[in-house]
PDB file of N, CA and C in Angstrom:
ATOM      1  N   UNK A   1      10.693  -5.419  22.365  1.00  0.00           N
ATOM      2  CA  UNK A   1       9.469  -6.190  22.360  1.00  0.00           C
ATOM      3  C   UNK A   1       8.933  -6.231  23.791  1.00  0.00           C
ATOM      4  N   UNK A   2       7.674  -5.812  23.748  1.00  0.00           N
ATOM      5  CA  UNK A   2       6.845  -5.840  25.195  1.00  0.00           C
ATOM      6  C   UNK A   2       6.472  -7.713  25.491  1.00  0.00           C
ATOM      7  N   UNK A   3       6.668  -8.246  26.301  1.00  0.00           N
ATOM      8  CA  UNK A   3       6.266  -9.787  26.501  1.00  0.00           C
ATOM      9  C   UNK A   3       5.093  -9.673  27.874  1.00  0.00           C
ATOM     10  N   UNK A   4       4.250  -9.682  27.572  1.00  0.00           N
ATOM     11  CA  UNK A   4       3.115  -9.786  28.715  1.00  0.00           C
ATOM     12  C   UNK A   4       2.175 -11.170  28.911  1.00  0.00           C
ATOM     13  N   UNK A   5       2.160 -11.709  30.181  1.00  0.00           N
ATOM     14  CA  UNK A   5       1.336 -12.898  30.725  1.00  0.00           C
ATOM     15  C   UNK A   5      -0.208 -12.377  30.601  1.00  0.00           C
ATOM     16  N   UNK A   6      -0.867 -13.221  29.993  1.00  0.00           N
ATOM     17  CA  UNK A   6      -2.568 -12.815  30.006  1.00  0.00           C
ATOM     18  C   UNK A   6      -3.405 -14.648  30.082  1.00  0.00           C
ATOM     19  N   UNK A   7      -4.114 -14.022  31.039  1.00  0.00           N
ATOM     20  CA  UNK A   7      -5.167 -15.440  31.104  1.00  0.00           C
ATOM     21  C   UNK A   7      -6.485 -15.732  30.397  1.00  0.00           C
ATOM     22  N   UNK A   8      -7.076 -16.653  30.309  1.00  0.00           N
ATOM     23  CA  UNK A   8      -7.786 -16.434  29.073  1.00  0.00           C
ATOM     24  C   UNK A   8      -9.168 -15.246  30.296  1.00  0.00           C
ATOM     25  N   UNK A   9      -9.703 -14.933  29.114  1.00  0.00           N
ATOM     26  CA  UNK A   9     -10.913 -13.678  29.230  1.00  0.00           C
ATOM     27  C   UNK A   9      -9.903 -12.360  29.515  1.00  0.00           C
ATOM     28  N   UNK A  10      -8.371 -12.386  29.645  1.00  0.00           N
ATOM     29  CA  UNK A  10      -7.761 -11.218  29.631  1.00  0.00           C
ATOM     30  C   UNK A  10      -7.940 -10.530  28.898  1.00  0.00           C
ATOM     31  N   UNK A  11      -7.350  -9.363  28.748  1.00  0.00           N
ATOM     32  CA  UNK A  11      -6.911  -8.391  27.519  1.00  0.00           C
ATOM     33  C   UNK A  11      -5.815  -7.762  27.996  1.00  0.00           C
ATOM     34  N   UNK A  12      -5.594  -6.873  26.571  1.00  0.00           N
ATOM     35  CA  UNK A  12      -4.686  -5.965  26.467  1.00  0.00           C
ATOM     36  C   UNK A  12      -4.800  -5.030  25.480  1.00  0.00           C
ATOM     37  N   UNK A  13      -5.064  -3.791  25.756  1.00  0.00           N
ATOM     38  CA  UNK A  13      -4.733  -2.573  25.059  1.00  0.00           C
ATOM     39  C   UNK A  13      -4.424  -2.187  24.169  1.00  0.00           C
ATOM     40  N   UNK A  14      -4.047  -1.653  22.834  1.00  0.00           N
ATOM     41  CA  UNK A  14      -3.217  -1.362  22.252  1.00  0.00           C
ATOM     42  C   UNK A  14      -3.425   0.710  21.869  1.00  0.00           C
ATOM     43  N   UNK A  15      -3.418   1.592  22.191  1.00  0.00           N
ATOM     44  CA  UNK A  15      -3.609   2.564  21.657  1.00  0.00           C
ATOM     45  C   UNK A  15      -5.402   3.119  22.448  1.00  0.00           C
ATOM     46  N   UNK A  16      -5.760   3.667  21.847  1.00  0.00           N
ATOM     47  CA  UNK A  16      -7.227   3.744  22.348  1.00  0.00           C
ATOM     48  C   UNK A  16      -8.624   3.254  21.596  1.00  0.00           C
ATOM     49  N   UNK A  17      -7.605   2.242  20.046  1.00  0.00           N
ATOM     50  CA  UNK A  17      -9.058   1.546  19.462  1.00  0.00           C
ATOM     51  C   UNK A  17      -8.726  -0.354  18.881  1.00  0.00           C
ATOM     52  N   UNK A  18      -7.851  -0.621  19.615  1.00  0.00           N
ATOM     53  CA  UNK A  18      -7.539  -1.862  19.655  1.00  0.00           C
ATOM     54  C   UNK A  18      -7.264  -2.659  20.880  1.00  0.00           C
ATOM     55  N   UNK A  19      -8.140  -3.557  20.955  1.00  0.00           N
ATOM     56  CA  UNK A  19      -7.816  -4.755  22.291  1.00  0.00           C
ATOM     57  C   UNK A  19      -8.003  -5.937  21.648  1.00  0.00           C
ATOM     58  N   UNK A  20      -6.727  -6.602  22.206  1.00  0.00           N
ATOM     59  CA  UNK A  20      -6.119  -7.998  21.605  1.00  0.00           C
ATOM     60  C   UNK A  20      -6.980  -8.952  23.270  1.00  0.00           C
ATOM     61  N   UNK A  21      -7.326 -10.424  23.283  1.00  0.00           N
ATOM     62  CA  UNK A  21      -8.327 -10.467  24.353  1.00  0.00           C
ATOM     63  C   UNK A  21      -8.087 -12.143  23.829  1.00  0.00           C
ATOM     64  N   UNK A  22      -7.490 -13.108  24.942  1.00  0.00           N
ATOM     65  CA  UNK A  22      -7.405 -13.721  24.643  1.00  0.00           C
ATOM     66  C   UNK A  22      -8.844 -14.927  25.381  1.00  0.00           C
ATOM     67  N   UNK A  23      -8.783 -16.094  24.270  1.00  0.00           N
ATOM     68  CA  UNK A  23      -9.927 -16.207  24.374  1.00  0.00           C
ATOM     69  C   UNK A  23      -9.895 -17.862  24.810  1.00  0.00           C
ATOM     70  N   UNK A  24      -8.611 -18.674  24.268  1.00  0.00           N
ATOM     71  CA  UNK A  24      -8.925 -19.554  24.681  1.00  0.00           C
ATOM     72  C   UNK A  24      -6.980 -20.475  24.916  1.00  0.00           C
ATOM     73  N   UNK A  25      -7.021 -21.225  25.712  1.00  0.00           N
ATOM     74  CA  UNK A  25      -5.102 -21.116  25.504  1.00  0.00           C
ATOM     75  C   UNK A  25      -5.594 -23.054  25.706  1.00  0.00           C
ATOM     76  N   UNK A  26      -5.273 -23.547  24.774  1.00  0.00           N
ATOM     77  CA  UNK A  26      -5.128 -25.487  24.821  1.00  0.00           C
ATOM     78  C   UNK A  26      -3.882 -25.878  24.448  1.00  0.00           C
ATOM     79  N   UNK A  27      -3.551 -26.526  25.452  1.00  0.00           N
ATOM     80  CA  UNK A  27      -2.016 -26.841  25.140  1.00  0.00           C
ATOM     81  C   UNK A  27      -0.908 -25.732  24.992  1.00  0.00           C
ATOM     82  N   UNK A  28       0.006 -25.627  23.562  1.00  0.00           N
ATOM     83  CA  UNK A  28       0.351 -24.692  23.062  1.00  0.00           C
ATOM     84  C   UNK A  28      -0.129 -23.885  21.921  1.00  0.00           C
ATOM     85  N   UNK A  29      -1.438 -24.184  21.879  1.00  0.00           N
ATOM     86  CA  UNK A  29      -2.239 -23.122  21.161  1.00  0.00           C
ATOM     87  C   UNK A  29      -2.851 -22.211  21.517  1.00  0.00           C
ATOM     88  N   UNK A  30      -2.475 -20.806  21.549  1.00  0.00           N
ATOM     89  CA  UNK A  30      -3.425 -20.179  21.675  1.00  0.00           C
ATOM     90  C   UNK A  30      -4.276 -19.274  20.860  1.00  0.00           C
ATOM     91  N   UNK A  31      -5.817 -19.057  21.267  1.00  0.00           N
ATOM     92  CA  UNK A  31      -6.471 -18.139  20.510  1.00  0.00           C
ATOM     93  C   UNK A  31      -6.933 -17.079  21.054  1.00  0.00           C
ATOM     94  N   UNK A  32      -6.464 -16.160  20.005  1.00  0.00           N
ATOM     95  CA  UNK A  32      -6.834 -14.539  20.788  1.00  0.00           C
ATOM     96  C   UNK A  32      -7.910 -13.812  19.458  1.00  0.00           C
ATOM     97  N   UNK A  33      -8.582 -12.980  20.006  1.00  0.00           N
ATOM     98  CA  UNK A  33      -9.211 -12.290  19.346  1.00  0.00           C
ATOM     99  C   UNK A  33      -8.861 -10.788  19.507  1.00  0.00           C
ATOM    100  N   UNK A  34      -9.045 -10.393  18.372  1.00  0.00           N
ATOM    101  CA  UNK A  34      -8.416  -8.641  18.080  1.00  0.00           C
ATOM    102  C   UNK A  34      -9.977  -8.268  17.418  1.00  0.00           C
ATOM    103  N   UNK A  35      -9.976  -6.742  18.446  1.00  0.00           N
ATOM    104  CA  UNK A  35     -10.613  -5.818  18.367  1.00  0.00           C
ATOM    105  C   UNK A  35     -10.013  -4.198  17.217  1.00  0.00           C
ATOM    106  N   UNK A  36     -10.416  -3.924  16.475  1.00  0.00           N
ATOM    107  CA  UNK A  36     -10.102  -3.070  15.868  1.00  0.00           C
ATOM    108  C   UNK A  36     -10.722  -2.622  14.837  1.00  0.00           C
ATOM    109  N   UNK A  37     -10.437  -1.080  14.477  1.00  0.00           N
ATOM    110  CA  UNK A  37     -11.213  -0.573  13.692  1.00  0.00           C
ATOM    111  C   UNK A  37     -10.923  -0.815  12.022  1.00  0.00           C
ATOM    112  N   UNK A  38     -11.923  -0.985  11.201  1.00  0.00           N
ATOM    113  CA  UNK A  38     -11.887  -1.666  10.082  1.00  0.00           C
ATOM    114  C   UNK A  38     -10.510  -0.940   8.841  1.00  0.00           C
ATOM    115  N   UNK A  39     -10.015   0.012   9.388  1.00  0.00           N
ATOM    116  CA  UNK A  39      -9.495   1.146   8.655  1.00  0.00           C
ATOM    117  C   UNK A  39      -7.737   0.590   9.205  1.00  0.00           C
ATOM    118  N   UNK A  40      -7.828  -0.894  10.224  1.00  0.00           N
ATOM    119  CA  UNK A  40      -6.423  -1.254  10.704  1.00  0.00           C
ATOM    120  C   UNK A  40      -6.436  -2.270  10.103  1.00  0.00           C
ATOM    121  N   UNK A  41      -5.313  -2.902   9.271  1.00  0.00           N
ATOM    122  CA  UNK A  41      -5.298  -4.089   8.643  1.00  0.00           C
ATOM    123  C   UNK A  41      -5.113  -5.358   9.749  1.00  0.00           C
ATOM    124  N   UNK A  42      -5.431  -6.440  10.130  1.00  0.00           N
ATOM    125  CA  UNK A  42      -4.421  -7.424  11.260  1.00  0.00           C
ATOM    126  C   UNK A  42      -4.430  -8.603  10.090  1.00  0.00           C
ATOM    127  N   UNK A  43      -2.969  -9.026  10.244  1.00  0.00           N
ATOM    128  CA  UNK A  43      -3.007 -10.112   9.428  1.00  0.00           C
ATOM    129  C   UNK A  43      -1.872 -10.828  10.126  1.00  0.00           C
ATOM    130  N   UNK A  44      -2.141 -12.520   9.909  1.00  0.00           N
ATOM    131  CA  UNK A  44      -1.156 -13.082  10.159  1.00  0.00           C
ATOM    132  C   UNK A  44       0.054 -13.521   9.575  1.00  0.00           C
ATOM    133  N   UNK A  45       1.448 -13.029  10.587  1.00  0.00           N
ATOM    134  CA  UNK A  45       2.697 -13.083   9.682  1.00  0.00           C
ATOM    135  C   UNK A  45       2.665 -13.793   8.266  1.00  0.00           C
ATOM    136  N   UNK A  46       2.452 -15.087   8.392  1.00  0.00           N
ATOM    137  CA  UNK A  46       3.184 -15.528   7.004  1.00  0.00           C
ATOM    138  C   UNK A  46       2.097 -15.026   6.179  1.00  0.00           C
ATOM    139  N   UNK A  47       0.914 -14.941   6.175  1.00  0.00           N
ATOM    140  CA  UNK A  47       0.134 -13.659   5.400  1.00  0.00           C
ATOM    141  C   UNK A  47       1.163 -12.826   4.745  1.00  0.00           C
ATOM    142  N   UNK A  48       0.873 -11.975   5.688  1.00  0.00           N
ATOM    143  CA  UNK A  48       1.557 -10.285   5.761  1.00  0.00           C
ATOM    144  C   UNK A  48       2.634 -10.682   4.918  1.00  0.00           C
ATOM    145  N   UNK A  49       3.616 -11.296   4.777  1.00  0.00           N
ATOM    146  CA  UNK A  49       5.068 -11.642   4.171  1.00  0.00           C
ATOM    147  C   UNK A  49       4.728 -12.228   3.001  1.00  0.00           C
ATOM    148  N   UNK A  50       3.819 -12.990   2.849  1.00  0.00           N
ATOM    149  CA  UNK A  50       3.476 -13.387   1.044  1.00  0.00           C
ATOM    150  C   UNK A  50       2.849 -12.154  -0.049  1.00  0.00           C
ATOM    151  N   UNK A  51       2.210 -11.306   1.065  1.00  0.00           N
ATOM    152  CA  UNK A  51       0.900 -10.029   0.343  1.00  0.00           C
ATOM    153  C   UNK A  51       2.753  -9.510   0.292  1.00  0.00           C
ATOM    154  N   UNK A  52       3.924  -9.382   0.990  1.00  0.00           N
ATOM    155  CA  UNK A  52       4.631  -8.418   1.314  1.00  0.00           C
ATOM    156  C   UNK A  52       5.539  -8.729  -0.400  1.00  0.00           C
ATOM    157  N   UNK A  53       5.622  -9.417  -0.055  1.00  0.00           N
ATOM    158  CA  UNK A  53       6.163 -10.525  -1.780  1.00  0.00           C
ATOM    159  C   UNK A  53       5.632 -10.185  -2.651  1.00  0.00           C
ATOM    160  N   UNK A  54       4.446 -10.601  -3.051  1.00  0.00           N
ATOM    161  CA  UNK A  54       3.663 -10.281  -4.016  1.00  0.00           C
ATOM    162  C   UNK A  54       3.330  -8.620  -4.838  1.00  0.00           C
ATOM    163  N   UNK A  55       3.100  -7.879  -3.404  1.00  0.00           N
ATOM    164  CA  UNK A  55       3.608  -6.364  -3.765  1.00  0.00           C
ATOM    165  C   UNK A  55       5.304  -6.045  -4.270  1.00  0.00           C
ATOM    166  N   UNK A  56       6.182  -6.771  -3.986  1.00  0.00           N
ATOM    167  CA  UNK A  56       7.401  -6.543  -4.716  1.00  0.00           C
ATOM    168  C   UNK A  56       7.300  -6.820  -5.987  1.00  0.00           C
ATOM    169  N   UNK A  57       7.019  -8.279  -5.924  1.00  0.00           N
ATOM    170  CA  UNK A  57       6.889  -8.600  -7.875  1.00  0.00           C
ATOM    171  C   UNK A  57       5.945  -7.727  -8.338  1.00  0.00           C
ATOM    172  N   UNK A  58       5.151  -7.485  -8.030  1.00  0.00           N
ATOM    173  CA  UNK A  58       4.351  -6.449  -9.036  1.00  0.00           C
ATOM    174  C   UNK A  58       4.901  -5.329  -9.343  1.00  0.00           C
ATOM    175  N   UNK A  59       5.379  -4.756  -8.256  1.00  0.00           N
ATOM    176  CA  UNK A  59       5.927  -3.087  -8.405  1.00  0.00           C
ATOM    177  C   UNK A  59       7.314  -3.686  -9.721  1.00  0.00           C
ATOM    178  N   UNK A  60       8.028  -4.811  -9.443  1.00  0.00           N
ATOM    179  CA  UNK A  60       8.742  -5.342 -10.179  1.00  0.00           C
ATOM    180  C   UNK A  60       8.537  -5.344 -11.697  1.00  0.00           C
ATOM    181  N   UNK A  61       7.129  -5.686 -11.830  1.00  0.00           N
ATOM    182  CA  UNK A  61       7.312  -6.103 -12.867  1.00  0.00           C
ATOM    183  C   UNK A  61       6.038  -4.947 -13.420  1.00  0.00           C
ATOM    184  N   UNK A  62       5.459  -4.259 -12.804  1.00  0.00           N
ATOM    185  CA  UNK A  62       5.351  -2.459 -13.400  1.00  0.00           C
ATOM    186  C   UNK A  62       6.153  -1.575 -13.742  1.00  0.00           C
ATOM    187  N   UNK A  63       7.305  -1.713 -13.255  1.00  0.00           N
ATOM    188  CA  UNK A  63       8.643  -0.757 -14.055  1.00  0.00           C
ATOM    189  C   UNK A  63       9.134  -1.457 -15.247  1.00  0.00           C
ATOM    190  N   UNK A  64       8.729  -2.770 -15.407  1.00  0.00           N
ATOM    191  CA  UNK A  64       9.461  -3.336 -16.556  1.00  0.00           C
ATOM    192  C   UNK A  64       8.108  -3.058 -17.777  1.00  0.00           C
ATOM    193  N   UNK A  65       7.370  -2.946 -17.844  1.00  0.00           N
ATOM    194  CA  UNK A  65       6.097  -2.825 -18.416  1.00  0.00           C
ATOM    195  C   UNK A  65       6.301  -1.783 -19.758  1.00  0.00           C
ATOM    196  N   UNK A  66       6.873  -0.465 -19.052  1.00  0.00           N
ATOM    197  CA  UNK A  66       6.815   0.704 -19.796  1.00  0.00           C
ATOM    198  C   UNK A  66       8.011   0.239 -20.965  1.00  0.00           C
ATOM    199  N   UNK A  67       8.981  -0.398 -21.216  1.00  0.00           N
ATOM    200  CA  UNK A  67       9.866  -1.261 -22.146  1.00  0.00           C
ATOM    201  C   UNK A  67       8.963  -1.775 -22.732  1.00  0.00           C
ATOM    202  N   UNK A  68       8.212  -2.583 -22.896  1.00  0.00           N
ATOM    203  CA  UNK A  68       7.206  -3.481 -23.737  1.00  0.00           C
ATOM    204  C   UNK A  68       6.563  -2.641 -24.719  1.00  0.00           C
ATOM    205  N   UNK A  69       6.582  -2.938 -25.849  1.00  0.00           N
ATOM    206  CA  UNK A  69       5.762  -2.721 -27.116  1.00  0.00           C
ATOM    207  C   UNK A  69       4.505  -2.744 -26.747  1.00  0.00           C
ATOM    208  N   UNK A  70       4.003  -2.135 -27.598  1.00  0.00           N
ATOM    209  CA  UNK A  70       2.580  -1.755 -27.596  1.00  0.00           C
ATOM    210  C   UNK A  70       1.855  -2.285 -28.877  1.00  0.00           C
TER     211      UNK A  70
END
C-alpha cells in the first residue's frame, strides 16, 4: 500500500486518466474528489462489498434455476 500526505487543493495521479484531489479535510473527515473516465467504476468500499454480495447470490442462485420446473 502506497500512504501519501496531501493538503487540501492537492492531488494525486493515478495512471494517465485519473486524479484523486482532495478537497476539503475537517476534523477527521476527509473529502476528496475523483477524476475519472466514465468507463472506471469508483465506488465506496462498503458499496463495492454489498454489489460484491449480491453478485454472489445471484450467480448462486442462477445455477440453481436450471433444476426448477418449468
Amino acid at each position: 500500500m502506497l500512504i501519501l500526505s496531501r493538503r487540501v487543493n492537492e492531488k494525486i495521479v493515478i495512471g494517465d486518466d485519473i486524479v484523486i484531489s482532495v478537497v476539503e479535510v475537517r476534523g477527521d473527515l476527509v473529502k476528496i474528489g475523483i477524476e475519472a473516465p466514465k468507463k472506471v467504476k469508483v465506488y465506496r468500499q462498503e458499496v463495492y462489498d454489498a454489489i460484491r454480495v449480491e453478485n454472489t447470490a445471484a450467480v448462486a442462485g442462477a445455477v440453481a434455476l436450471p433444476d426448477l420446473p418449468l
